[in-house]
C-alpha atoms as a PDB file:
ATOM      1  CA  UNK A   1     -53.982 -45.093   8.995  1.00  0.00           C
ATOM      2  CA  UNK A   2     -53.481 -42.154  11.810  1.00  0.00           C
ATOM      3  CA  UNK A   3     -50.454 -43.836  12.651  1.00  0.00           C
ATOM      4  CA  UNK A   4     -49.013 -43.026   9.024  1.00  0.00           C
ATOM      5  CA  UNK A   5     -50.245 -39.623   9.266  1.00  0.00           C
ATOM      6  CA  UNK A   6     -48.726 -38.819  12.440  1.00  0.00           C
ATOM      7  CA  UNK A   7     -45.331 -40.851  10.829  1.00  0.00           C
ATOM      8  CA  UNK A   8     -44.827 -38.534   7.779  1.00  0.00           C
ATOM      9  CA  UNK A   9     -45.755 -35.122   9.737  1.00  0.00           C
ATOM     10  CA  UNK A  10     -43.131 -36.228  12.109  1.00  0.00           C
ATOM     11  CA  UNK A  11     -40.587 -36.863   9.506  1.00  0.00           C
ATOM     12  CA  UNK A  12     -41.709 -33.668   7.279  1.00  0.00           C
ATOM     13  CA  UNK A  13     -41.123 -31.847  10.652  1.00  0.00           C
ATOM     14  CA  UNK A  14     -37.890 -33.258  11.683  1.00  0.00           C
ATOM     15  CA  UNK A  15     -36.485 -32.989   8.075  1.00  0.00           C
ATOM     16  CA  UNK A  16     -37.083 -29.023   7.495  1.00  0.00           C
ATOM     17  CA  UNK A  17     -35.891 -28.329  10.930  1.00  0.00           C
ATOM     18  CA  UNK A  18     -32.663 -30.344  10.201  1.00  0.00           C
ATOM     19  CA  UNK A  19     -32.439 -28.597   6.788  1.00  0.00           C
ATOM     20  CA  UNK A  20     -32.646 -24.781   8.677  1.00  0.00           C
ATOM     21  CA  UNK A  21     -29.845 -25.851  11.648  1.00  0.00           C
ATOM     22  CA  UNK A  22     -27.732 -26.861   8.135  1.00  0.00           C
ATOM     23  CA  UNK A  23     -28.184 -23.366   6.548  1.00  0.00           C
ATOM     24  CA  UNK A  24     -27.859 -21.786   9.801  1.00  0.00           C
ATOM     25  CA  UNK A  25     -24.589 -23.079  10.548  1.00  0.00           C
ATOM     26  CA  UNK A  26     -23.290 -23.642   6.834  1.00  0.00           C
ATOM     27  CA  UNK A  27     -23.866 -19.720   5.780  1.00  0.00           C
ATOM     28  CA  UNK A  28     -24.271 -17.807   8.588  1.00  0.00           C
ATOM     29  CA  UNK A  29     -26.899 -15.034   8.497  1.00  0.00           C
ATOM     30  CA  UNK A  30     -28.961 -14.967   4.771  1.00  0.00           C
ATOM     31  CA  UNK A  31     -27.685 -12.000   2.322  1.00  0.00           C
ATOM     32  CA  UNK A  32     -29.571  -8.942   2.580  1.00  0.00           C
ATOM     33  CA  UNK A  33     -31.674  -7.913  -0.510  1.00  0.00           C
ATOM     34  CA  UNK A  34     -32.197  -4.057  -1.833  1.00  0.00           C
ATOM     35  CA  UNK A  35     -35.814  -3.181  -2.767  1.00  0.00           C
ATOM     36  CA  UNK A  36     -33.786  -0.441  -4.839  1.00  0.00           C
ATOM     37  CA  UNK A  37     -30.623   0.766  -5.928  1.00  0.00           C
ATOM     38  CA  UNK A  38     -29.287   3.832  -4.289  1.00  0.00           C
ATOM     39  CA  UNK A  39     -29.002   6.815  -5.806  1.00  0.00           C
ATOM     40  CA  UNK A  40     -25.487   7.719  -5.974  1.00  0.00           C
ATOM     41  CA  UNK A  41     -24.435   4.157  -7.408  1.00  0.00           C
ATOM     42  CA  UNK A  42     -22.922   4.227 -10.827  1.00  0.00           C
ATOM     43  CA  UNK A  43     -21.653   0.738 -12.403  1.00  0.00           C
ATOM     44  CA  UNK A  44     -17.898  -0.613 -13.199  1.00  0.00           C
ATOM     45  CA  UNK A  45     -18.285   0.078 -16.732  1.00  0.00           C
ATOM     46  CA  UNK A  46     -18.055   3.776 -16.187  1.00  0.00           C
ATOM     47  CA  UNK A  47     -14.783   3.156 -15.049  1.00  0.00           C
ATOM     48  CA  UNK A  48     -13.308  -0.042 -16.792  1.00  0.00           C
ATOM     49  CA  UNK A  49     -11.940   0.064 -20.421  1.00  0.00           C
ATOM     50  CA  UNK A  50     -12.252   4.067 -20.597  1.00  0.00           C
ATOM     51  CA  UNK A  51     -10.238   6.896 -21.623  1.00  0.00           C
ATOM     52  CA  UNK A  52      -8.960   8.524 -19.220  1.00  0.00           C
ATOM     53  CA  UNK A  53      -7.679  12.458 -20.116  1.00  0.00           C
ATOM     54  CA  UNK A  54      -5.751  15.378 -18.520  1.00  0.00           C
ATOM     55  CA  UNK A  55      -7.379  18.845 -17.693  1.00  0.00           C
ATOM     56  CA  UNK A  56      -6.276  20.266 -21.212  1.00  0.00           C
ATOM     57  CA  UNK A  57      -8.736  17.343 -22.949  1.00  0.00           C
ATOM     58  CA  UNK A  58      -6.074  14.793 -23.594  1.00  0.00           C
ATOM     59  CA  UNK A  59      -6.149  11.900 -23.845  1.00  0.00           C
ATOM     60  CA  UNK A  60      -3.552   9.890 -20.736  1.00  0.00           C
ATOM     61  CA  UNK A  61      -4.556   6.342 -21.638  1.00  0.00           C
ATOM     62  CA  UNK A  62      -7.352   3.115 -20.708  1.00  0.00           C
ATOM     63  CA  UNK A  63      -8.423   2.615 -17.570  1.00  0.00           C
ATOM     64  CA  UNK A  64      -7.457  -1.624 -17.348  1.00  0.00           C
ATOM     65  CA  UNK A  65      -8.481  -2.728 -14.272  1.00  0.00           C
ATOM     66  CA  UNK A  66     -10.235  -1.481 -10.950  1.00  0.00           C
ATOM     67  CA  UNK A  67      -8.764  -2.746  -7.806  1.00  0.00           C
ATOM     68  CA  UNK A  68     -11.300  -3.033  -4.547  1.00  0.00           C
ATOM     69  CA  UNK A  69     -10.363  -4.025  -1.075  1.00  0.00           C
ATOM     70  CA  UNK A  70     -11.941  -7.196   0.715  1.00  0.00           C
ATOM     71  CA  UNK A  71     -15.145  -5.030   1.708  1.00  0.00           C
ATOM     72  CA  UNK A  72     -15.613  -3.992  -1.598  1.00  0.00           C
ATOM     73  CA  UNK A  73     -14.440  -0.412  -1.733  1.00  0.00           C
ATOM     74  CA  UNK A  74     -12.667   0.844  -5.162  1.00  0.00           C
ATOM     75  CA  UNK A  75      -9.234   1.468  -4.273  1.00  0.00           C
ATOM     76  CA  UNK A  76      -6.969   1.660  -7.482  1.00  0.00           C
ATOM     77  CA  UNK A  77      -7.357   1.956 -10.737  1.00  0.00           C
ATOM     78  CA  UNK A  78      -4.902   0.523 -13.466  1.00  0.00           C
ATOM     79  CA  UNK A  79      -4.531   3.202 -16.593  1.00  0.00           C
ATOM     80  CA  UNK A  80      -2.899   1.494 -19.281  1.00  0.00           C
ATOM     81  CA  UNK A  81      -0.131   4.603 -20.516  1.00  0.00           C
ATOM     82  CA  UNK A  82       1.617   4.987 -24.259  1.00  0.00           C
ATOM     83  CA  UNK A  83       1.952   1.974 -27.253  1.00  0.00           C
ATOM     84  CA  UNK A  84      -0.199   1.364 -30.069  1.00  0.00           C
ATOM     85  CA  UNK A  85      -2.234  -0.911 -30.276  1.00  0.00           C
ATOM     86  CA  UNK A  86      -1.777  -2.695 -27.022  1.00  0.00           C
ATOM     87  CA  UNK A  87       2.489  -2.876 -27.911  1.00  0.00           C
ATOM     88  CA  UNK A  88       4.402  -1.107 -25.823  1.00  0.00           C
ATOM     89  CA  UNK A  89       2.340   0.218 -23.328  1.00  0.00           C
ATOM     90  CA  UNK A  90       2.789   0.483 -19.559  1.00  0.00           C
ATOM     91  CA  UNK A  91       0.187  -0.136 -16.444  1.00  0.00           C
ATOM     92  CA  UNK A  92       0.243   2.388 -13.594  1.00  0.00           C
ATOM     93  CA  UNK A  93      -1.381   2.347 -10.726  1.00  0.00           C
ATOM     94  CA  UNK A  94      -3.273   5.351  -9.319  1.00  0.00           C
ATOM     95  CA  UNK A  95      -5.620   5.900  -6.163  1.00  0.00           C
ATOM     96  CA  UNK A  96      -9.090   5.701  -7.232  1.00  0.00           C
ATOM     97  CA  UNK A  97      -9.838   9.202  -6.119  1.00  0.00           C
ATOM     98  CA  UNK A  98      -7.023  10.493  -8.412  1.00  0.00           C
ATOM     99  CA  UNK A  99      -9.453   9.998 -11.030  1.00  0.00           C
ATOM    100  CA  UNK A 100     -12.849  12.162 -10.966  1.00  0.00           C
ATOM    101  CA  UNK A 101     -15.671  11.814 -13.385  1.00  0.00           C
ATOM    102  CA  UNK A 102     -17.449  14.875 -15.574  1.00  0.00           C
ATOM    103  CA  UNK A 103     -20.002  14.745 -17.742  1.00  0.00           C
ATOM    104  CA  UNK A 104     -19.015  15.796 -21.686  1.00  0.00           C
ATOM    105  CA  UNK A 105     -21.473  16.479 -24.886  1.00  0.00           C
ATOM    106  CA  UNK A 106     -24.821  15.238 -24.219  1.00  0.00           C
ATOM    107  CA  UNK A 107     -24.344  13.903 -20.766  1.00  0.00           C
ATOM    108  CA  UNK A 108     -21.617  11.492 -21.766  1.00  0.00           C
ATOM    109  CA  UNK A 109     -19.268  10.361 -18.913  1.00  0.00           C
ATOM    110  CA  UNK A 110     -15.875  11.501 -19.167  1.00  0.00           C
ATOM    111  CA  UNK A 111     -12.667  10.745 -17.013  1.00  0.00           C
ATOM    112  CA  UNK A 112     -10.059  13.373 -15.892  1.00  0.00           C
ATOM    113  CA  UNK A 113      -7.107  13.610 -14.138  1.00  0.00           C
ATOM    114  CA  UNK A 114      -4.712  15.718 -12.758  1.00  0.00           C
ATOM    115  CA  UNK A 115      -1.689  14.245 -14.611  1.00  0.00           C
ATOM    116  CA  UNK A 116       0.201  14.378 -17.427  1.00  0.00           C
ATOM    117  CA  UNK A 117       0.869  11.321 -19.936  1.00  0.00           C
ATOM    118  CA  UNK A 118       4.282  11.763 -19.623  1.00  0.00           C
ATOM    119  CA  UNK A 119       4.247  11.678 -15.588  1.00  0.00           C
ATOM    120  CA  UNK A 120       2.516   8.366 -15.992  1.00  0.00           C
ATOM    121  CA  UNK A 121       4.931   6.814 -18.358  1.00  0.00           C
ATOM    122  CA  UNK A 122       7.815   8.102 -16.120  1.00  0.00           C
ATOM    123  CA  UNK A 123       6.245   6.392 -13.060  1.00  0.00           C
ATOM    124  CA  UNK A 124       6.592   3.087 -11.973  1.00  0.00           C
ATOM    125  CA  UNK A 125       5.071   0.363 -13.863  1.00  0.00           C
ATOM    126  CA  UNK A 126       2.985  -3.153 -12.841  1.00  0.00           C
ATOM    127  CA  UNK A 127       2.120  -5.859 -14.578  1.00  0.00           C
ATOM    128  CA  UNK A 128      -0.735  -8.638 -14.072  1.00  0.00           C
ATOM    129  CA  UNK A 129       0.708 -11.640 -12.906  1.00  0.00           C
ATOM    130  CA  UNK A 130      -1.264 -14.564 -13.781  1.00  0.00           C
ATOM    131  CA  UNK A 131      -0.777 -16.912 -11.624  1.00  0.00           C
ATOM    132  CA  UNK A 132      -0.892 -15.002  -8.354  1.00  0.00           C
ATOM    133  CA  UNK A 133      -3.694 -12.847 -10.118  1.00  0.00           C
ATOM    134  CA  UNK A 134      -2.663 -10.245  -8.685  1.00  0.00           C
ATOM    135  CA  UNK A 135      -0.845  -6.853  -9.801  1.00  0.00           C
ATOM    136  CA  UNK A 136       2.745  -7.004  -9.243  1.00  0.00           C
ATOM    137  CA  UNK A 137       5.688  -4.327 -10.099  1.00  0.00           C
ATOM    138  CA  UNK A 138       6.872  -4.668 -13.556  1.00  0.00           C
ATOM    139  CA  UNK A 139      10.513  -5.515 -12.072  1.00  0.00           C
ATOM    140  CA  UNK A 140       8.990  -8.526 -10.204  1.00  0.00           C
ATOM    141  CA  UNK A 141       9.509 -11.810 -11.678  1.00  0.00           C
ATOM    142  CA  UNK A 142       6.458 -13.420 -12.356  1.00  0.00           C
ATOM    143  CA  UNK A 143       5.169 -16.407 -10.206  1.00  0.00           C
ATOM    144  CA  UNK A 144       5.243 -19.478 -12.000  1.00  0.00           C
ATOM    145  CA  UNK A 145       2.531 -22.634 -11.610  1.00  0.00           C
ATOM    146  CA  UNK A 146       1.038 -23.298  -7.894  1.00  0.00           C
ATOM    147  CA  UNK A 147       2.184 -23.158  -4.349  1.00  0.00           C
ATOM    148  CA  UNK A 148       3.714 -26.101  -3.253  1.00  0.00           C
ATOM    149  CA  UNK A 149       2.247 -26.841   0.442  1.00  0.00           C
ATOM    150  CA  UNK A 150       4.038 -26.588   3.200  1.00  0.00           C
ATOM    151  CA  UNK A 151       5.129 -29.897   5.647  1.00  0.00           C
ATOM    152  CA  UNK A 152       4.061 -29.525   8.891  1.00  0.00           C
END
């Protein structure tokens, strides 16, 4: 009966220490965890799918998209420029900075730039390519399907 004891703590011991090397070399270090949210964090959706308006309150156009770099930091932002209705209009791209945030009537957030609607429609456009899913100029073609691999 000890011998079955000692049997299946040996085994429960081997087995977690096997499963920890596994996560250790699968993963790398564990994510970190915040006990809180710091304070001068504001969410996407202040950003994405918002007018965006020049200094004399009007309006330039939607912002469509926000563009980060691989550590995360916002670098562009997409304003969707002109049309009705989604027809006709044009995606620019503009440094994320270009674009600073005030607060209007009761606290409400409100995006301004230093631009004109007509300097943004006169600029050069992009479009969102698909199948790259990426941003590409409008005078691109657009990728089409996969990569084929490469022989080696």
């Amino acid at each position: 009966m000890a011998r079955l004891a000692y049997t299946s703590i040996l085994v429960a011991l081997v087995a977690t220490c096997a499963a920890a090397q596994a996560q250790q070399q699968g993963g790398g270090s564990a994510a970190q965890i915040m006990s809180s949210i710091p304070s001068d964090s504001v969410t996407i959706t202040h950003w994405y799918k918002q007018n965006v308006y020049d200094p004399n309150d009007s309006k330039i156009g939607e912002i469509m998209d926000v563009l980060v770099d691989r550590e995360g930091k916002a670098t562009a932002l997409i304003v969707g420029v002109g049309g009705f209705l989604g027809m006709g209009e044009k995606d620019e791209a503009v440094p994320f900075n270009a674009v600073q945030v005030t607060n209007k009537n009761n606290n409400k957030w409100y995006l301004v730039m230093n631009a004109s609607k007509d300097t943004l429609k006169n600029a050069k456009g992009f479009k969102y390519d698909r199948n790259a899913m990426t941003w590409v100029p409008e005078e691109q073609p657009a990728t089409t399907g996969t990569q084929k691999p490469s022989n080696r």
